[in-house]
Structure formats: structure tokens, C-alpha cells
C-alpha atoms as a PDB file:
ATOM      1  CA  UNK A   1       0.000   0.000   0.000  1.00  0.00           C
ATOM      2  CA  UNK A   2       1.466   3.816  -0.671  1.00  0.00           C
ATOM      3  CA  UNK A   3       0.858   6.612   1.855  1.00  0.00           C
ATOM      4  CA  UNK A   4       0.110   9.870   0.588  1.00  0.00           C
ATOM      5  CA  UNK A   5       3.479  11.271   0.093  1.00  0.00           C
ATOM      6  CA  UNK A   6       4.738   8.134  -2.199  1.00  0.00           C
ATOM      7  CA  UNK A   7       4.283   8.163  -5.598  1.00  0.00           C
ATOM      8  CA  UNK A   8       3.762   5.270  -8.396  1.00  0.00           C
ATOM      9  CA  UNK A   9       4.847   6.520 -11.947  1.00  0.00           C
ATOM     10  CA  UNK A  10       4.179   3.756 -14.638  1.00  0.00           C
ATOM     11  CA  UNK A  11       4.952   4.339 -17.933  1.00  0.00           C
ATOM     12  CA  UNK A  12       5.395   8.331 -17.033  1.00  0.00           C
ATOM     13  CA  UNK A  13       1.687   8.256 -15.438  1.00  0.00           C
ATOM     14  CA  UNK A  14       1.215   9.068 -11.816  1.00  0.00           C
ATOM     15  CA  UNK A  15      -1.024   6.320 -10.395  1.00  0.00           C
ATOM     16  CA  UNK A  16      -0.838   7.061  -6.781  1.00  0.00           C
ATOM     17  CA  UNK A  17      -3.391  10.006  -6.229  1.00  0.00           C
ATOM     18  CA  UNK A  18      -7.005   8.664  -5.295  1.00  0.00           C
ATOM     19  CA  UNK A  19      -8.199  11.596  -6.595  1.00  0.00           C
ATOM     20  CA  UNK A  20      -9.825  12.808  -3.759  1.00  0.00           C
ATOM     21  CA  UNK A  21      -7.048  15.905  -2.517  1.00  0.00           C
ATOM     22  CA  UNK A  22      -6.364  18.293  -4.491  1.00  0.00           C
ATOM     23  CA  UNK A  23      -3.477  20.749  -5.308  1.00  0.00           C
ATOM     24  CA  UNK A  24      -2.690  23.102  -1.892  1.00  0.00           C
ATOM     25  CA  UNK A  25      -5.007  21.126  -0.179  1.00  0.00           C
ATOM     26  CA  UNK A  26      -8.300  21.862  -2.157  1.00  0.00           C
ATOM     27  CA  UNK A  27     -10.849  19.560  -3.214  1.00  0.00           C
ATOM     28  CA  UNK A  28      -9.754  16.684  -5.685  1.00  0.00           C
ATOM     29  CA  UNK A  29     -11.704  16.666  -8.715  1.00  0.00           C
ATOM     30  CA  UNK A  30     -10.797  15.495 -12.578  1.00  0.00           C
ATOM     31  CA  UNK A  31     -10.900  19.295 -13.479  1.00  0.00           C
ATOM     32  CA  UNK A  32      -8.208  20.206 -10.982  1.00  0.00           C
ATOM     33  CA  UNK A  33      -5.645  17.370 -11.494  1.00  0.00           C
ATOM     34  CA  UNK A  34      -5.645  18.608 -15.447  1.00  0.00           C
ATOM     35  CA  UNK A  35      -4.061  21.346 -14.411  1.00  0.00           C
ATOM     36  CA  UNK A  36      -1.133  20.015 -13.041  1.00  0.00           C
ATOM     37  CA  UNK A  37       0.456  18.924 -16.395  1.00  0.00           C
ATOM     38  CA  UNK A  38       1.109  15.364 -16.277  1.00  0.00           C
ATOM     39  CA  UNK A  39      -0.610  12.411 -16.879  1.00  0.00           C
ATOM     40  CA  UNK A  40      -2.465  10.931 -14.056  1.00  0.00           C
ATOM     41  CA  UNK A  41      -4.828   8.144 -13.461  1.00  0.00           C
ATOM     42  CA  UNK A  42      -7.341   8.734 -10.122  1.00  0.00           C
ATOM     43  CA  UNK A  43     -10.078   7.005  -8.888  1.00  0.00           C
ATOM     44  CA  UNK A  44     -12.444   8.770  -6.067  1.00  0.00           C
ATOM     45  CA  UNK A  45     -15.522  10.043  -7.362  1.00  0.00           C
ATOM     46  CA  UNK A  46     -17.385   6.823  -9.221  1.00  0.00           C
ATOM     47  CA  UNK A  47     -17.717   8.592 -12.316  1.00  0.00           C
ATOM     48  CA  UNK A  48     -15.619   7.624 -15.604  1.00  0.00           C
ATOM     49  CA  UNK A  49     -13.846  10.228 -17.499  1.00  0.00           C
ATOM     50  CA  UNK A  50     -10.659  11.756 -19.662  1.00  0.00           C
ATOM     51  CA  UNK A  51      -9.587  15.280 -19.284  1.00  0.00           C
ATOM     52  CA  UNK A  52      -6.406  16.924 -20.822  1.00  0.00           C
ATOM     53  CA  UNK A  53      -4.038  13.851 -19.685  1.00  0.00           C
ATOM     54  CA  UNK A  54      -6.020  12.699 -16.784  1.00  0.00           C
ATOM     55  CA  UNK A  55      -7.579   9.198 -16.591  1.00  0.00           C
ATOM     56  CA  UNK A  56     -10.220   8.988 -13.691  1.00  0.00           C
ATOM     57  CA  UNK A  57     -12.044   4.786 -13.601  1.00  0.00           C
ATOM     58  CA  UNK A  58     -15.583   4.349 -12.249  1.00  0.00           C
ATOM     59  CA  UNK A  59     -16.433   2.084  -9.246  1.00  0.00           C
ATOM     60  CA  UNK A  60     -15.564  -1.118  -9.069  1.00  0.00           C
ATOM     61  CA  UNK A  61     -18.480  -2.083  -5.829  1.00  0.00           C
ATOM     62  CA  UNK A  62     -22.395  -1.787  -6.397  1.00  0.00           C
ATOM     63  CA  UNK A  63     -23.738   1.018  -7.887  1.00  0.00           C
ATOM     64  CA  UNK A  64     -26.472   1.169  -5.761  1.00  0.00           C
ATOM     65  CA  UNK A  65     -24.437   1.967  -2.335  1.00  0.00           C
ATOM     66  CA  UNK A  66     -27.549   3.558  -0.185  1.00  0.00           C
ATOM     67  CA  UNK A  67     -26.518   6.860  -0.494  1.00  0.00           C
ATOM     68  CA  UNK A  68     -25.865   7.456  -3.626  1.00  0.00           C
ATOM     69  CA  UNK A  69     -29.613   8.539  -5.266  1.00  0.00           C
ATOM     70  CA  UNK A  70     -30.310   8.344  -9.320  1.00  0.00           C
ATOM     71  CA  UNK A  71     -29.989  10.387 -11.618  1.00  0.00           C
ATOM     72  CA  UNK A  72     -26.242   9.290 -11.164  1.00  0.00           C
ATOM     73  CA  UNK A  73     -23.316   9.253 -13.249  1.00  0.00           C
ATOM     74  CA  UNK A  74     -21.420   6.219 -11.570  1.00  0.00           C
ATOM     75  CA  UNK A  75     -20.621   3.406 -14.149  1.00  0.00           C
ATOM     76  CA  UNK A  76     -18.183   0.428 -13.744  1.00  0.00           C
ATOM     77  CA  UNK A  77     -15.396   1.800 -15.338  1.00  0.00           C
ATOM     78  CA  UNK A  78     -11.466   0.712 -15.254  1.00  0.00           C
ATOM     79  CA  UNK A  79      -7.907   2.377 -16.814  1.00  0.00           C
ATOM     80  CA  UNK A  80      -6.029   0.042 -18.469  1.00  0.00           C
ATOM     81  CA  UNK A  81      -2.397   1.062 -18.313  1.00  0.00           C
ATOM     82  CA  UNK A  82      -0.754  -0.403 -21.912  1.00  0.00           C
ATOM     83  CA  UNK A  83       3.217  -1.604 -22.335  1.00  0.00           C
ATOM     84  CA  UNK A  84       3.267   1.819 -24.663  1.00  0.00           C
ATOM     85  CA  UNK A  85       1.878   3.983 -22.158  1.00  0.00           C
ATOM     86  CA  UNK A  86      -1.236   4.612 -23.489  1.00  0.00           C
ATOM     87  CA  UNK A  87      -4.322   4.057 -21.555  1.00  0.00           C
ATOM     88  CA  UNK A  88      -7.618   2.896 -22.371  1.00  0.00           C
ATOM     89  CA  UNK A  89     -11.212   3.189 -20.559  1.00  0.00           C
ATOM     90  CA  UNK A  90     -12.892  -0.042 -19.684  1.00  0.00           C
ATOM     91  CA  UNK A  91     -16.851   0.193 -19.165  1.00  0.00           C
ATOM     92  CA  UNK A  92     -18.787  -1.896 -18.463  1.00  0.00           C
ATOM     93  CA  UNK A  93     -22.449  -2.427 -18.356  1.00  0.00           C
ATOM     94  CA  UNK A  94     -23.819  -6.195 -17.089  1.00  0.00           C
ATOM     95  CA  UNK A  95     -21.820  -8.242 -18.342  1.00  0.00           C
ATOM     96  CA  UNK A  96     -20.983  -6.348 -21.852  1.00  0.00           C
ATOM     97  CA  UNK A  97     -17.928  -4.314 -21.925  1.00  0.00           C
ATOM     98  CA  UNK A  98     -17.284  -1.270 -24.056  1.00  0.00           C
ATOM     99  CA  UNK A  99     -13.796   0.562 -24.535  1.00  0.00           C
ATOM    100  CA  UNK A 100     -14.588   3.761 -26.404  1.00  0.00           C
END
């Protein structure tokens, strides 16, 4: 496991920010990692997306949790980290998968 000060480059990709603290100690969010320039893949919020170099996967648990209510944008999503360096987005839906 990595504590919050280590860091986990692959491929020159940062994997070892959940996503969840932010820059100067604001609020984590797929907007503010793009503007750190440099690729990153985060988890933390549930929802998929890309953003100017950043990666951020779905949930990988139920998307039904209790507290979460619908309209939501959660999706099982996952970042697949290639020998290249390139990533891809993994979604999927049932048991269907989708990488767009």
C-alpha cells in the first residue's frame, strides 16, 4: 500500500493520487488534477472520465451503495495502463464491456 506522500509513476503516469485531494489542499476533482500537467490516473468520485491527460475509472463495488440517489453518473469503469503507455477506458455495463 502507498501513503500519501509516495508516488507510483508507470509508464510516465502518476497512479498514486485517489483523486480525492487536491493541489494546496483543495478539493480533488478530474478538473483540478488537469491542471497540473502530467498524466495521471485517479479514482475517487465513481464517475468515468478523460480530461487533458487525466484518466479517472468508475467504481468497481455496487452502484447502488444507499446513499448514492439516481440520476447518477457512476458506471463500472477501469484504466487500463498499456506496455506503450497509453491508456484505455474499460466500461462496463452487465456483463458487456465497451472501450470507447
Amino acid at each position: 500500500f502507498l501513503s500519501r506522500e509516495d508516488s507510483l509513476k508507470l509508464a510516465r503516469v502518476e497512479h498514486a493520487l485517489h483523486g480525492d485531494k487536491g493541489v494546496g489542499g483543495s478539493r480533488g476533482s478530474i478538473g483540478a488534477y488537469s491542471k497540473m500537467g502530467c498524466k495521471v490516473t485517479i479514482g475517487h468520485s465513481h464517475t468515468p472520465g478523460i480530461r487533458d491527460g487525466v484518466f479517472q475509472t468508475g467504481v468497481t463495488g455496487s452502484l447502488n451503495m444507499g446513499y448514492n440517489t439516481k440520476p447518477t453518473t457512476w458506471l463500472h469503469a477501469h484504466v487500463v495502463l498499456h506496455a506503450d503507455g497509453k491508456r484505455q477506458m474499460v466500461i462496463t455495463v452487465g456483463s458487456d464491456y465497451a472501450a470507447p
